[in-house]
Each structure stands twice: as C-alpha cells, then as structure tokens.
N, C-alpha and C. Protein backbone atom coordinates (compact mmCIF):
# COMPACT_ATOMS: atom_id res chain seq x y z
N UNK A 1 0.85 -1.17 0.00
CA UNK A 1 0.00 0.00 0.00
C UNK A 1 0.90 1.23 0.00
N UNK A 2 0.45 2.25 -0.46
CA UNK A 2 1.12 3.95 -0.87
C UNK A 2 0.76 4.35 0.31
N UNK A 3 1.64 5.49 0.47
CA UNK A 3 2.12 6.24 1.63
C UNK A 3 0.74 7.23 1.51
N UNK A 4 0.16 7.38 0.93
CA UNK A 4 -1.13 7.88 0.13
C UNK A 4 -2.11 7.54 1.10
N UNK A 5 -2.22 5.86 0.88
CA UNK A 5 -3.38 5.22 1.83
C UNK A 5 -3.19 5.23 2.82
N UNK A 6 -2.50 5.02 3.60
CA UNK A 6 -1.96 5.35 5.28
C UNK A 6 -2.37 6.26 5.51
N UNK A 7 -2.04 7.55 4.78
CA UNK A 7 -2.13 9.11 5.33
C UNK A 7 -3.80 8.92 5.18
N UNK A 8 -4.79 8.24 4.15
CA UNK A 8 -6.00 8.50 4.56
C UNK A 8 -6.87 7.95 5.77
N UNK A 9 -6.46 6.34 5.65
CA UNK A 9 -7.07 5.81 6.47
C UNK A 9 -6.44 6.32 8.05
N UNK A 10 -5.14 6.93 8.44
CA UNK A 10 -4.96 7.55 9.67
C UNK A 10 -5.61 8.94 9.63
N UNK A 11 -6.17 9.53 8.52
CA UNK A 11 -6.90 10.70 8.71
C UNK A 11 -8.33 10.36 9.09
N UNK A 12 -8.75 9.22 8.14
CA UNK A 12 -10.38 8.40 8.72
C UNK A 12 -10.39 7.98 10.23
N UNK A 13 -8.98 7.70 11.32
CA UNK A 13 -8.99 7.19 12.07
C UNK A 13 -9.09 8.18 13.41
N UNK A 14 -8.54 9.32 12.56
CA UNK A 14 -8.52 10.73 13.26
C UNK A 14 -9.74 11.14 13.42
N UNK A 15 -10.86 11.19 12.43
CA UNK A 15 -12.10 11.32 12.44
C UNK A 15 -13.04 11.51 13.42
N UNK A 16 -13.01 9.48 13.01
CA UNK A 16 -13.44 8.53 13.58
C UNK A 16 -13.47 9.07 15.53
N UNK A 17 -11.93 8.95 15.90
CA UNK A 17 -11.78 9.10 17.34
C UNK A 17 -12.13 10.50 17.59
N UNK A 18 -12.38 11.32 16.93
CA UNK A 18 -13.17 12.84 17.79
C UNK A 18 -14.28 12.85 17.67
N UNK A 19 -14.92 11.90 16.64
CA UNK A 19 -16.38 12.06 16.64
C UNK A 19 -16.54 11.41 18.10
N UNK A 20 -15.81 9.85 18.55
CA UNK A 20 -16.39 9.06 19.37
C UNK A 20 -16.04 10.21 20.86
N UNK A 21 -15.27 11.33 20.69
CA UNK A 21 -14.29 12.00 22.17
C UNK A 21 -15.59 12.59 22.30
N UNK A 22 -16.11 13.10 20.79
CA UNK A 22 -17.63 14.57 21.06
C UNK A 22 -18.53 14.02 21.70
N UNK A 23 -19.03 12.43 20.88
CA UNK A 23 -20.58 12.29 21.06
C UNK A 23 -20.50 11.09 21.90
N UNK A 24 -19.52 10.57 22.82
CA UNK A 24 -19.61 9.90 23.56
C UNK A 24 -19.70 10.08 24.90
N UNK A 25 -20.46 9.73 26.35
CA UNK A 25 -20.77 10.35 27.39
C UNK A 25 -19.94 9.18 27.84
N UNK A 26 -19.84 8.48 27.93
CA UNK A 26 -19.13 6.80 28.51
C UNK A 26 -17.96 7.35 29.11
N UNK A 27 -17.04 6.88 29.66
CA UNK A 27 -15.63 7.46 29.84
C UNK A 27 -15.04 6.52 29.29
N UNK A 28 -15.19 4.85 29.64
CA UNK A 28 -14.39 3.54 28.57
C UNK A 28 -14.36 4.05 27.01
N UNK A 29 -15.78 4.41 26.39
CA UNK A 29 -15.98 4.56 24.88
C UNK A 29 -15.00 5.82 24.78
N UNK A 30 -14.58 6.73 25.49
CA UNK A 30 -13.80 7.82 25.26
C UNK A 30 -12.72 7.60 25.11
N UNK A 31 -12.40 6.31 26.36
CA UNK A 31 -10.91 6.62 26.54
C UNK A 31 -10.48 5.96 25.18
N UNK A 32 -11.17 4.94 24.68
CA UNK A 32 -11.37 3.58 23.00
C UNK A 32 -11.04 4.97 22.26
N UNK A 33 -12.02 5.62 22.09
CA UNK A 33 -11.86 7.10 20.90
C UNK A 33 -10.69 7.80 21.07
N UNK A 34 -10.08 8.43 22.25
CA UNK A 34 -8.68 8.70 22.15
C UNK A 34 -7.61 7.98 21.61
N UNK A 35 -7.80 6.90 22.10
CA UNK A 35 -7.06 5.62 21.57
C UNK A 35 -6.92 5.65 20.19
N UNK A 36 -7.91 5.66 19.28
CA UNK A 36 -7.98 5.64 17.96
C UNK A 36 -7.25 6.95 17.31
N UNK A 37 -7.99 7.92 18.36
CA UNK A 37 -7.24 9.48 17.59
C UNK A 37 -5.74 9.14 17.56
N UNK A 38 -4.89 8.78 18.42
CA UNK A 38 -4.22 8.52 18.55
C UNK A 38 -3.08 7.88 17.69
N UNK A 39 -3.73 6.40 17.85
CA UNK A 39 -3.27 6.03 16.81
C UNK A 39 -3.57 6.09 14.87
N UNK A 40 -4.71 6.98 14.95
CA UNK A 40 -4.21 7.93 13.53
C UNK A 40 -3.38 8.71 13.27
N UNK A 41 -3.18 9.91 14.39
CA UNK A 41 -2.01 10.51 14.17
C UNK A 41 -0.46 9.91 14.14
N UNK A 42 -0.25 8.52 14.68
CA UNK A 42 0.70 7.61 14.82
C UNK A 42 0.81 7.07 12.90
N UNK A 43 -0.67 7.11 12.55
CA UNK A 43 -0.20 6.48 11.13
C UNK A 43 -0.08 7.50 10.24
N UNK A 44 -0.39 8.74 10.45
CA UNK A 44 -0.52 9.65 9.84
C UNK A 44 1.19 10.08 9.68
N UNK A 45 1.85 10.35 10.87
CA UNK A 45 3.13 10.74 11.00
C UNK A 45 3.89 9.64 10.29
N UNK A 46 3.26 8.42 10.78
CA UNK A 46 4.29 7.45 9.91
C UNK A 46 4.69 7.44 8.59
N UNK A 47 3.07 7.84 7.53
CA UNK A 47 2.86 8.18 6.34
C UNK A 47 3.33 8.91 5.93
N UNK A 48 3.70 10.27 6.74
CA UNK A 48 4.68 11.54 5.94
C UNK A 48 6.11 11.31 5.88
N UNK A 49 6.48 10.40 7.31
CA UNK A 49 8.24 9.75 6.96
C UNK A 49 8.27 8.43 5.94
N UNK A 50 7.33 7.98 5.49
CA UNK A 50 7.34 7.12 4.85
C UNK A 50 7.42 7.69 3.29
N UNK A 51 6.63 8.84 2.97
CA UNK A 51 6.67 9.26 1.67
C UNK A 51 7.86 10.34 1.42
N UNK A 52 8.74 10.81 2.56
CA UNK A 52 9.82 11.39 2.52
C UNK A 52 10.90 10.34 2.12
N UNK A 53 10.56 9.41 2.65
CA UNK A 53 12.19 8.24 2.23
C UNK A 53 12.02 8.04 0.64
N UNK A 54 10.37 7.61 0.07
CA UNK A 54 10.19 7.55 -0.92
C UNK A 54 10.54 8.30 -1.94
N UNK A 55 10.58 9.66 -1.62
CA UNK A 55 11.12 10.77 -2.59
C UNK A 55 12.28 10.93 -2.65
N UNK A 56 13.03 10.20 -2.50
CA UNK A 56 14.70 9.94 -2.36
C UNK A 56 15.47 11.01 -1.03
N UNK A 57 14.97 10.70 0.07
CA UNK A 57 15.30 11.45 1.12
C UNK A 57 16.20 10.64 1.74
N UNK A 58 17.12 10.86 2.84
CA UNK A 58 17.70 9.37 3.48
C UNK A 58 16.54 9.16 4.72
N UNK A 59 16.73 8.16 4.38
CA UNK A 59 15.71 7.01 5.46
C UNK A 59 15.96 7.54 6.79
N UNK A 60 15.32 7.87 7.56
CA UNK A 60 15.33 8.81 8.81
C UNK A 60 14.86 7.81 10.02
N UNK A 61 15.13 7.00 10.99
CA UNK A 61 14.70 6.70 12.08
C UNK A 61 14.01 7.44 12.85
N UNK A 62 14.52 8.82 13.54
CA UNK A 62 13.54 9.04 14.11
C UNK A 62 12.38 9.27 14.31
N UNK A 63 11.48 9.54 12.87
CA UNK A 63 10.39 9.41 12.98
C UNK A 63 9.56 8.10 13.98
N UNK A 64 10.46 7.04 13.14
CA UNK A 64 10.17 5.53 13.82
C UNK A 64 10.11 5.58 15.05
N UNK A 65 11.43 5.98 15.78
CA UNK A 65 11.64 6.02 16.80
C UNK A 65 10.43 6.92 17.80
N UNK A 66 9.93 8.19 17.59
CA UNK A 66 9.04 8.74 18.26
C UNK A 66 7.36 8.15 18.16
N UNK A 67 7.44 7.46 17.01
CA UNK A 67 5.99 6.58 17.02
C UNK A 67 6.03 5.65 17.87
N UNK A 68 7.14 4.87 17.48
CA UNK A 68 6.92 3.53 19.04
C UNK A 68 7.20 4.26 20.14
N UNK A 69 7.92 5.08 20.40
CA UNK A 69 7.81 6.01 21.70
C UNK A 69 6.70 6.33 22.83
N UNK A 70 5.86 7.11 21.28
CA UNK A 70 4.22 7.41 21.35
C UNK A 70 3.13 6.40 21.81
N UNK A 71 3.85 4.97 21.24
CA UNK A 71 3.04 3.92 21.27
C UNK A 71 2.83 3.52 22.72
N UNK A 72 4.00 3.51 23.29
CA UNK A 72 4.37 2.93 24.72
C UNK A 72 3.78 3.95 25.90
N UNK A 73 3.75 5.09 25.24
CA UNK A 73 3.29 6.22 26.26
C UNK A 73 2.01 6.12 26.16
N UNK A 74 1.20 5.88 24.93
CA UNK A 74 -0.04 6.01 25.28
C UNK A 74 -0.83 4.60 25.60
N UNK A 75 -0.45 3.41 25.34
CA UNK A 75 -0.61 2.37 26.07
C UNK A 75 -0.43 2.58 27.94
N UNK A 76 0.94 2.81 28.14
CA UNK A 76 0.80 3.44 29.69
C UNK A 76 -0.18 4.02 30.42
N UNK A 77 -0.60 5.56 29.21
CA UNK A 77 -1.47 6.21 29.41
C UNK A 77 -3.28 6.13 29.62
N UNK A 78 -3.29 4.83 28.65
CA UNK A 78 -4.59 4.52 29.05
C UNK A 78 -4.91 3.32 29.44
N UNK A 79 -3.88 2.95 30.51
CA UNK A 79 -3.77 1.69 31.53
C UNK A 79 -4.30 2.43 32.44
N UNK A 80 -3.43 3.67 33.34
CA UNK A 80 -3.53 4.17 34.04
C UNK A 80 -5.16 5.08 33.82
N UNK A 81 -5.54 5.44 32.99
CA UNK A 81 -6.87 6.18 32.39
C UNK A 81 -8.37 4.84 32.79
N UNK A 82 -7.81 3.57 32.06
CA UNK A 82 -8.54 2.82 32.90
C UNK A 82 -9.07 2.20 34.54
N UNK A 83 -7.76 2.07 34.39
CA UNK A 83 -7.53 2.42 36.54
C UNK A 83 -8.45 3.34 37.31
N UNK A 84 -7.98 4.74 36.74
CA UNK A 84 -8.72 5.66 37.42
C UNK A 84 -10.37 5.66 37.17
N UNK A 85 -10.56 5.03 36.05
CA UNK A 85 -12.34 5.35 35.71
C UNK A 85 -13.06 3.75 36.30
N UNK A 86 -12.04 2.72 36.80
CA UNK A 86 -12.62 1.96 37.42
C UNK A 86 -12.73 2.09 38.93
N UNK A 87 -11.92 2.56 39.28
CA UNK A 87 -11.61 3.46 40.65
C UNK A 87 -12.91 4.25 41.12
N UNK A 88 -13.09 5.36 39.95
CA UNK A 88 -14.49 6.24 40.19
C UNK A 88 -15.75 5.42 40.21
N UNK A 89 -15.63 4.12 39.13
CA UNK A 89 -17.23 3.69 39.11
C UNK A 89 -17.12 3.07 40.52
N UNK A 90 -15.84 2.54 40.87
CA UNK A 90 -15.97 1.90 42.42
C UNK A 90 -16.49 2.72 43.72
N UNK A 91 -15.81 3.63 43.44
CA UNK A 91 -16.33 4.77 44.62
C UNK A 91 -17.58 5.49 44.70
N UNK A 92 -18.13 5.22 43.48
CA UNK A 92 -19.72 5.74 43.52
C UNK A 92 -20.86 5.20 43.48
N UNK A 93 -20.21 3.10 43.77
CA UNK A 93 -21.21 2.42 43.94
C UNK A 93 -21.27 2.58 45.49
N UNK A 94 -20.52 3.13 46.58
CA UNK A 94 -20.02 2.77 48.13
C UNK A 94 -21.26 3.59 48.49
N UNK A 95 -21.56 3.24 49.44
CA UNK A 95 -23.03 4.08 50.05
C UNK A 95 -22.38 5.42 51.42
C-alpha cells in the first residue's frame, strides 16, 4: 500500500476518534476514541516519513523512533486512564 493510503485511512482514524471524544458520554468509549485518535495521528506521522524516504530522502529513524515512543506512552497512558475510571465507578457504587 502507498504512503497515500496510510495518510488516509490515519486521517479516517482521526475522524473517527473525535467524533467518538464529542458524542460519547461513557468514559471507557472515550478513553477507545482517544485511543484511535491517537493512533491515527501515529499512522498519519508514519505516512509523511514514509513518503519522505520515498522521494529519495535518506531514510530517517527518528520518525520511527518517536511513534513507538508514542506507542508505549499512550498504552501506559490509558492503563492508568482505565484504573482511574474503574476506581471512580468503584467509589460511587459505596453508600
């Protein structure tokens, strides 16, 4: 696949996750929709270092390098995001 399709389907994915951030009241379905925003902009960035190498650029790691970066941080990030929103539903079942 072209560096073309990446950049769309991470722009559809970008979408996708702000529609679910707007019109979702849930906090799980939110934290899922960040998630997605997320990782569109992860494919999106990937797609622009990907079509830079293509145009006879030298092949650049760090792009690479700050996506899996990104990856690990926001996995972390919505471990801990889950935690806390199971935490709250816990504390507001307590009488």
């Amino acid at each position: 696949m072209t560096a073309t399709v990446f950049g769309l389907l991470g722009a559809a994915l970008v979408g996708i996750g702000l529609f679910g951030l707007l019109a979702r009241p849930e906090p799980l379905l939110r934290i899922l929709a960040f998630n997605l925003l997320g990782g569109g902009v992860f494919l999106v960035f990937g797609a622009v270092a990907r079509r830079g190498a293509a145009a006879g650029l030298a092949a650049d790691p760090v792009p690479q390098a700050i996506v899996l970066t990104g990856i690990v941080v926001a996995f972390a990030a919505t471990t801990l995001a889950v935690a806390l929103v199971l935490r709250l539903a816990e504390a507001e079942d307590r009488p």
